[in-house]
Protein backbone atom coordinates (compact mmCIF):
# COMPACT_ATOMS: atom_id res chain seq x y z
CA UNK A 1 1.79 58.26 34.96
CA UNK A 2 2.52 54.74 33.70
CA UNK A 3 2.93 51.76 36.93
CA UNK A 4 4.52 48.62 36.98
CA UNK A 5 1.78 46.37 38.97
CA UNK A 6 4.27 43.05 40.63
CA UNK A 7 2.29 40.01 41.45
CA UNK A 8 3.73 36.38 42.93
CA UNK A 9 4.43 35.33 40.00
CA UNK A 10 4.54 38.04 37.06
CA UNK A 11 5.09 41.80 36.17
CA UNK A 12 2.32 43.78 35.01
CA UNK A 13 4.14 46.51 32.92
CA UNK A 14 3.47 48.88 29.89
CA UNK A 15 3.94 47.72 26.35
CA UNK A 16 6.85 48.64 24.38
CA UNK A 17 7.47 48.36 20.80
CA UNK A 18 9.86 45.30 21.37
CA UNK A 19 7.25 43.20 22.38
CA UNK A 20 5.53 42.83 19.08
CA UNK A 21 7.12 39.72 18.02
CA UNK A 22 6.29 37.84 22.00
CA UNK A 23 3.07 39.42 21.61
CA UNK A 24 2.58 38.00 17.81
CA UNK A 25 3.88 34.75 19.34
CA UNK A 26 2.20 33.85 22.38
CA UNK A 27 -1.43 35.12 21.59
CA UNK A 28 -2.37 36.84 17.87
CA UNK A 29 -1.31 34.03 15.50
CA UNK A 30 -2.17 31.10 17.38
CA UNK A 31 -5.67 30.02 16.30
CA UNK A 32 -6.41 27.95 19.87
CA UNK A 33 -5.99 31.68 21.95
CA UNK A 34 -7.79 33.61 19.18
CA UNK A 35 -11.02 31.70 18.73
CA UNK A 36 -11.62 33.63 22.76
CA UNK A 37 -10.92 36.53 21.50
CA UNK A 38 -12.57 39.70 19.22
CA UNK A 39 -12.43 38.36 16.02
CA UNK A 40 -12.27 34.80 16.76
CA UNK A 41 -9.09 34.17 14.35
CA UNK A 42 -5.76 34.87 13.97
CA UNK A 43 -4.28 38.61 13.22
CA UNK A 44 -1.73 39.59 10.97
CA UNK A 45 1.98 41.15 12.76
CA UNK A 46 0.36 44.40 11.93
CA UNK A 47 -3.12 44.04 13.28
CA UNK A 48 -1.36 42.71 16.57
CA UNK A 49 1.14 45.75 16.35
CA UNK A 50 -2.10 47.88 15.79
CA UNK A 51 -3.27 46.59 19.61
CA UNK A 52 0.23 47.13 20.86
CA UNK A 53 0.17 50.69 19.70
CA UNK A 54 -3.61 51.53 21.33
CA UNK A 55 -2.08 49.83 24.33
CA UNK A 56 0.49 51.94 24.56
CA UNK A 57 -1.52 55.34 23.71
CA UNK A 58 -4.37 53.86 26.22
CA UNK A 59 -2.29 54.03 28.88
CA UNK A 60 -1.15 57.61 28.07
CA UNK A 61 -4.76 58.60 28.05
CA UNK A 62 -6.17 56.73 31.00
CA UNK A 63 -3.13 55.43 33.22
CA UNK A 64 -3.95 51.81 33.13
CA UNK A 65 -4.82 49.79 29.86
CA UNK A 66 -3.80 46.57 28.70
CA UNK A 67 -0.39 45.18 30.38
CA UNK A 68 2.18 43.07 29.15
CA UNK A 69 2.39 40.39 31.82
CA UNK A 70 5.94 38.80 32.01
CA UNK A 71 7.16 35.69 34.19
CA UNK A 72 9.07 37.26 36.98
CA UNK A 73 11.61 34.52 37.39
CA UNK A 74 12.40 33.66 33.54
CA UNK A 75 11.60 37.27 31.97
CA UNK A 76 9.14 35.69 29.03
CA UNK A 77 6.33 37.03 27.61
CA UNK A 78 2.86 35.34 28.69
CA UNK A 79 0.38 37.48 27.41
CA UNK A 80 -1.78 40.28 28.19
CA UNK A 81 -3.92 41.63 31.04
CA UNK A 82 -5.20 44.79 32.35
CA UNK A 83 -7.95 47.66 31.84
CA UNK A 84 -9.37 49.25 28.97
CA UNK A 85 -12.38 51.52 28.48
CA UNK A 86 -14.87 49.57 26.11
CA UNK A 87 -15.07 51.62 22.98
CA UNK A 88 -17.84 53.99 23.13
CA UNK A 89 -18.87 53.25 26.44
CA UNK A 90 -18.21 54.76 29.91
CA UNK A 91 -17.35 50.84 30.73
CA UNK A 92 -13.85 49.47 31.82
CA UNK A 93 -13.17 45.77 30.61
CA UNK A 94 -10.69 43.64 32.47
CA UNK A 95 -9.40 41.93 29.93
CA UNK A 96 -6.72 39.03 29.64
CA UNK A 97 -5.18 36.61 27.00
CA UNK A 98 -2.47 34.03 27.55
CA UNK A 99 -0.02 31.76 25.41
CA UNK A 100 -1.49 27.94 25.56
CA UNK A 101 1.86 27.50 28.14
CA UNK A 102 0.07 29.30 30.71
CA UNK A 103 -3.02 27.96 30.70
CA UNK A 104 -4.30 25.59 33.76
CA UNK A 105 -2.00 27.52 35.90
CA UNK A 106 -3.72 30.52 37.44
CA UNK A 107 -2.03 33.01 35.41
CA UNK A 108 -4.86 34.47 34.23
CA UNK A 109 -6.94 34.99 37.67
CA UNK A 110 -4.08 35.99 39.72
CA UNK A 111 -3.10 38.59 36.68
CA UNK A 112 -7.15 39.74 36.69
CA UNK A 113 -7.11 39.45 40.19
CA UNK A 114 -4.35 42.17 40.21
CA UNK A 115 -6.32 44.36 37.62
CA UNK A 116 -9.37 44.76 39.57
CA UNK A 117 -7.11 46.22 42.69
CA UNK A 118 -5.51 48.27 40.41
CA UNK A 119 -8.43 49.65 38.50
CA UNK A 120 -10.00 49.91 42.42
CA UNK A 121 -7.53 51.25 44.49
CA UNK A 122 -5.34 53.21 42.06
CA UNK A 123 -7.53 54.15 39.31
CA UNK A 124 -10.71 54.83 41.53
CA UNK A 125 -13.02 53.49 39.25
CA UNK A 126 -16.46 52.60 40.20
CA UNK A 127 -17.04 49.20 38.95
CA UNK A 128 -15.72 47.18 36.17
CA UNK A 129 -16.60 44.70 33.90
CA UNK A 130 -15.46 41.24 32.12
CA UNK A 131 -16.98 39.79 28.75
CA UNK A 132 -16.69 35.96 27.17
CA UNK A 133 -17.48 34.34 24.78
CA UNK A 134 -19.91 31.69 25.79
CA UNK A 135 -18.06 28.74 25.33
CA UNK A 136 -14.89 29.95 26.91
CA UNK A 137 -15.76 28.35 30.37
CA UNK A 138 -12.34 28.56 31.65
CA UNK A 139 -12.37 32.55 31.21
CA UNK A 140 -15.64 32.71 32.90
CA UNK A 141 -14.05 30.83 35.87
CA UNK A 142 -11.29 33.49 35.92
CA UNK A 143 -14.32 35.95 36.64
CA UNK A 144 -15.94 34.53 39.30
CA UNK A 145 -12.84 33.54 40.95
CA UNK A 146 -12.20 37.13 40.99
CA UNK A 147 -15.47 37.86 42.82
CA UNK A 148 -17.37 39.14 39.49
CA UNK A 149 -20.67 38.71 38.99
CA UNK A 150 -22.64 37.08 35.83
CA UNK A 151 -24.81 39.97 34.53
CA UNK A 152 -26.23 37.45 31.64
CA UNK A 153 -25.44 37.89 27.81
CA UNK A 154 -24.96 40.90 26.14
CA UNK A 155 -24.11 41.94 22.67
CA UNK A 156 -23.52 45.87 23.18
CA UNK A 157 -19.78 45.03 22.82
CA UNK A 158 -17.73 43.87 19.94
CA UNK A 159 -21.10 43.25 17.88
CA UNK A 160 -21.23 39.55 18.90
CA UNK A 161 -23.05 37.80 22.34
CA UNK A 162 -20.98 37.71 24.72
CA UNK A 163 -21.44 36.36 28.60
CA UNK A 164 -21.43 39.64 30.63
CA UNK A 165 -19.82 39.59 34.39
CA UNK A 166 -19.58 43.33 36.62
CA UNK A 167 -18.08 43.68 40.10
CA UNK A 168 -18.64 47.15 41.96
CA UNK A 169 -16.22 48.98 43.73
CA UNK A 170 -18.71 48.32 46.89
CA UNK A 171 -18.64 45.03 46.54
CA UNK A 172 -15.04 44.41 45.89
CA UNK A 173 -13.05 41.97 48.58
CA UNK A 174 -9.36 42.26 48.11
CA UNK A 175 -6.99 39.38 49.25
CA UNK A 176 -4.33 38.93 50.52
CA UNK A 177 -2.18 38.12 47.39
CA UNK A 178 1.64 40.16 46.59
CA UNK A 179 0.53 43.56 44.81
CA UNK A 180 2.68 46.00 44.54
CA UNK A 181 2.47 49.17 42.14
CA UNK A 182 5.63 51.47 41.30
CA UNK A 183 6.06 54.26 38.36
CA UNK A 184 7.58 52.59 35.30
CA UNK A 185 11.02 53.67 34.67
């Protein structure tokens, strides 16, 4: 079953196919949000359409995966955020990427913020994990805003170092901030 996670600001909510041209948009062919991510540069329409799909088919599998977040109050697209099991790995990655508009706002932690309860209180999973790249100092922020924990560098993901952050379920501390989870229509 597929949820709809509501925050103060956003909707968490499955990707359809209609979002590939937002999602193309706001984070896969803008070189400033790619050089953070797998890859470090821009993706082709059909390599972002390629992360839609196992998006999509994630979420089928595992009931959470990566979320398209959307402004509550105007209905855009911002970006991504959610879960998703690190290929070939018993590890979950909370994983986020925003359009350059929504940096410097918070977006980001309260949308990770939201993941962590989610993958904690819904999905019952026993810890999860965040990666970086080492120069992306804001993302790192995100994570220990969050209440993660820098684990050091690692390069068993993506085949490139990476800064390495882990929170346990034990030592989880949720706040007090809106969260509210409801079966997508």
């Amino acid at each position: 079953m597929m949820h709809i996670i509501e925050t103060a600001r956003m909707y968490l909510r499955p990707f359809i196919p209609a979002d590939l041209d937002d999602y193309y948009g706001q984070v896969y062919s803008d070189p400033d949000v790619m050089v953070y991510l797998p890859g470090g540069v821009p993706r082709t329409r059909e390599k972002t359409n390629e992360v839609l799909e196992f998006s999509m088919q994630h979420g089928q599998e595992h009931g959470f995966t990566l979320w398209a977040a959307i402004d509550k109050v105007s209905g855009q697209f911002m970006g991504h955020c959610g879960l998703v099991y690190l290929k070939g790995t018993p590890d979950v990655e909370v994983a986020y990427a925003f359009g350059k508009a929504f940096w410097g706002l918070g977006i980001a932690t309260e949308a990770a913020g939201a993941a962590l309860r989610y993958g904690f209180e819904v999905a019952g999973l026993d810890y999860i994990v965040a990666l970086a790249e080492p120069g992306n100092l804001a993302s790192q922020r995100v994570m220990q805003k969050i209440g993660m924990f820098h684990q050091g560098m690692t390069n068993q993901y993506y085949h490139t170092p990476l800064v390495l952050y882990r929170l346990e379920r034990s030592q989880w501390q949720p706040d007090a901030a809106l969260f509210v989870v409801r079966e997508a229509g």
